[in-house]
Protein backbone atom coordinates (compact mmCIF):
# COMPACT_ATOMS: atom_id res chain seq x y z
CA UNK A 1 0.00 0.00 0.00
CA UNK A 2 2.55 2.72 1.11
CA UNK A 3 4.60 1.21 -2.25
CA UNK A 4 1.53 2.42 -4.33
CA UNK A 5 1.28 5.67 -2.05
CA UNK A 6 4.47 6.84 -2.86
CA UNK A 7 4.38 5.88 -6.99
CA UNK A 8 0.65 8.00 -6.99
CA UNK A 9 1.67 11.59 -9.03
CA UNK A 10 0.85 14.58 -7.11
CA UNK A 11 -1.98 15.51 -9.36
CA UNK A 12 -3.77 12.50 -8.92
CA UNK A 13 -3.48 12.83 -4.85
CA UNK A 14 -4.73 16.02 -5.43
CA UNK A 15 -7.78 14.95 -7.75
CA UNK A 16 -8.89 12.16 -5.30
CA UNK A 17 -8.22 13.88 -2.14
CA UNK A 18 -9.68 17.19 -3.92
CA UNK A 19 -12.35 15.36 -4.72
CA UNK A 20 -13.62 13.93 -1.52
CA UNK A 21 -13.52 17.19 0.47
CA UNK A 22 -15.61 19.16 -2.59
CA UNK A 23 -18.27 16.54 -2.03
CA UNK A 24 -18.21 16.48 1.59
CA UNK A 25 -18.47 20.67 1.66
CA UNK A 26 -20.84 19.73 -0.98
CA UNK A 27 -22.56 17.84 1.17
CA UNK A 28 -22.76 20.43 4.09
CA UNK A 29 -24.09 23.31 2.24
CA UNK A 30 -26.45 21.37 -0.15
CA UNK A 31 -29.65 22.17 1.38
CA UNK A 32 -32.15 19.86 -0.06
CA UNK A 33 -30.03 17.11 1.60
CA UNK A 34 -30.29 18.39 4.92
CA UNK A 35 -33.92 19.47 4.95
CA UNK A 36 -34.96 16.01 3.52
CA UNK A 37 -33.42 15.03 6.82
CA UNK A 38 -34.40 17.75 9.32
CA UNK A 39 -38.21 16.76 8.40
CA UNK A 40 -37.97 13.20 10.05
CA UNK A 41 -38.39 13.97 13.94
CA UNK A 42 -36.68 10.46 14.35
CA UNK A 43 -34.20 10.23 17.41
CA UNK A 44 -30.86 8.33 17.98
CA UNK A 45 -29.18 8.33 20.77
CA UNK A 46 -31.14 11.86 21.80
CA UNK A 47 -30.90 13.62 18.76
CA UNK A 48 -32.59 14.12 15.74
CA UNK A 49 -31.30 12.96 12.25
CA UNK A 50 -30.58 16.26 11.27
CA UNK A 51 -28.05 16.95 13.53
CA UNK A 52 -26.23 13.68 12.98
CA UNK A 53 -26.32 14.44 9.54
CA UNK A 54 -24.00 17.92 10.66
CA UNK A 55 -22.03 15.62 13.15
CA UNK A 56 -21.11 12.89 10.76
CA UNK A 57 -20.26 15.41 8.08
CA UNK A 58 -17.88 16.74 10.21
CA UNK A 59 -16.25 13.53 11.11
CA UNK A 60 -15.37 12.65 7.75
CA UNK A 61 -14.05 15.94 6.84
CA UNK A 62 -11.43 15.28 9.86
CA UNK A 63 -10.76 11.73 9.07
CA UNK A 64 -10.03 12.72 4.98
CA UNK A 65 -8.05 15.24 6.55
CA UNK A 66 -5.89 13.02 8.74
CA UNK A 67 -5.47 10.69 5.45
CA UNK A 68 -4.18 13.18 3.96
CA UNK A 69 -1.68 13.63 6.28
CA UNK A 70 -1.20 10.14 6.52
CA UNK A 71 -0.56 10.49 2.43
CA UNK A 72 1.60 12.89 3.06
CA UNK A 73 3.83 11.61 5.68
CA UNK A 74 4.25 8.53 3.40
CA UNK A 75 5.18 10.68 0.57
CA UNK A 76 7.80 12.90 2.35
CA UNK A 77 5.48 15.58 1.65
CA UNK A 78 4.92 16.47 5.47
CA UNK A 79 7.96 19.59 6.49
CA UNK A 80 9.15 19.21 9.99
CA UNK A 81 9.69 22.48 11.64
CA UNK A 82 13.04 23.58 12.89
CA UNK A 83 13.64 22.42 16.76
CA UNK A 84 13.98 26.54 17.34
CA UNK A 85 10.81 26.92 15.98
CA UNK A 86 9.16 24.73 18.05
CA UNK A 87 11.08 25.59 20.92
CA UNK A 88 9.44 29.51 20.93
CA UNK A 89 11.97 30.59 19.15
CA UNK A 90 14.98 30.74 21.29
């Protein structure tokens, strides 16, 4: 897997990772989605579908964002910050 990481060209990282955030932000501000949701009074676990539908949005935006890290990392993309830097400076 990493092998196949690390062969992938930047553009198409770009394209697929590019790709899945457009249709998650899609996803948040499409509002026939969420009102086809925020009609059904239906609770889990104490709250309504609709907000689930804003909670589990959310969640995959953060865990495409930590595989793109994760990408990253495994691509040498990531730059590490001087020890100064992190230090404050000193």
């Amino acid at each position: 897997m990493k092998q196949f990481i690390k062969s992938m060209s930047v553009r198409t990282k770009n394209i697929v990772f590019g790709g899945i955030y457009a249709l998650l932000v899609l996803a948040a501000v499409f509002p026939p989605l969420y009102f086809s949701a925020s009609g059904n009074g239906t609770l889990i676990l104490g709250a309504p579908i609709a907000m689930w539908y804003w909670i589990a949005d959310f969640a995959l935006l953060i865990v495409m964002m930590f595989a793109l890290y994760w990408v990253e990392t495994v691509r040498n993309e990531v730059d590490c910050e001087p020890a100064a830097v992190m230090a404050g400076g000193e």
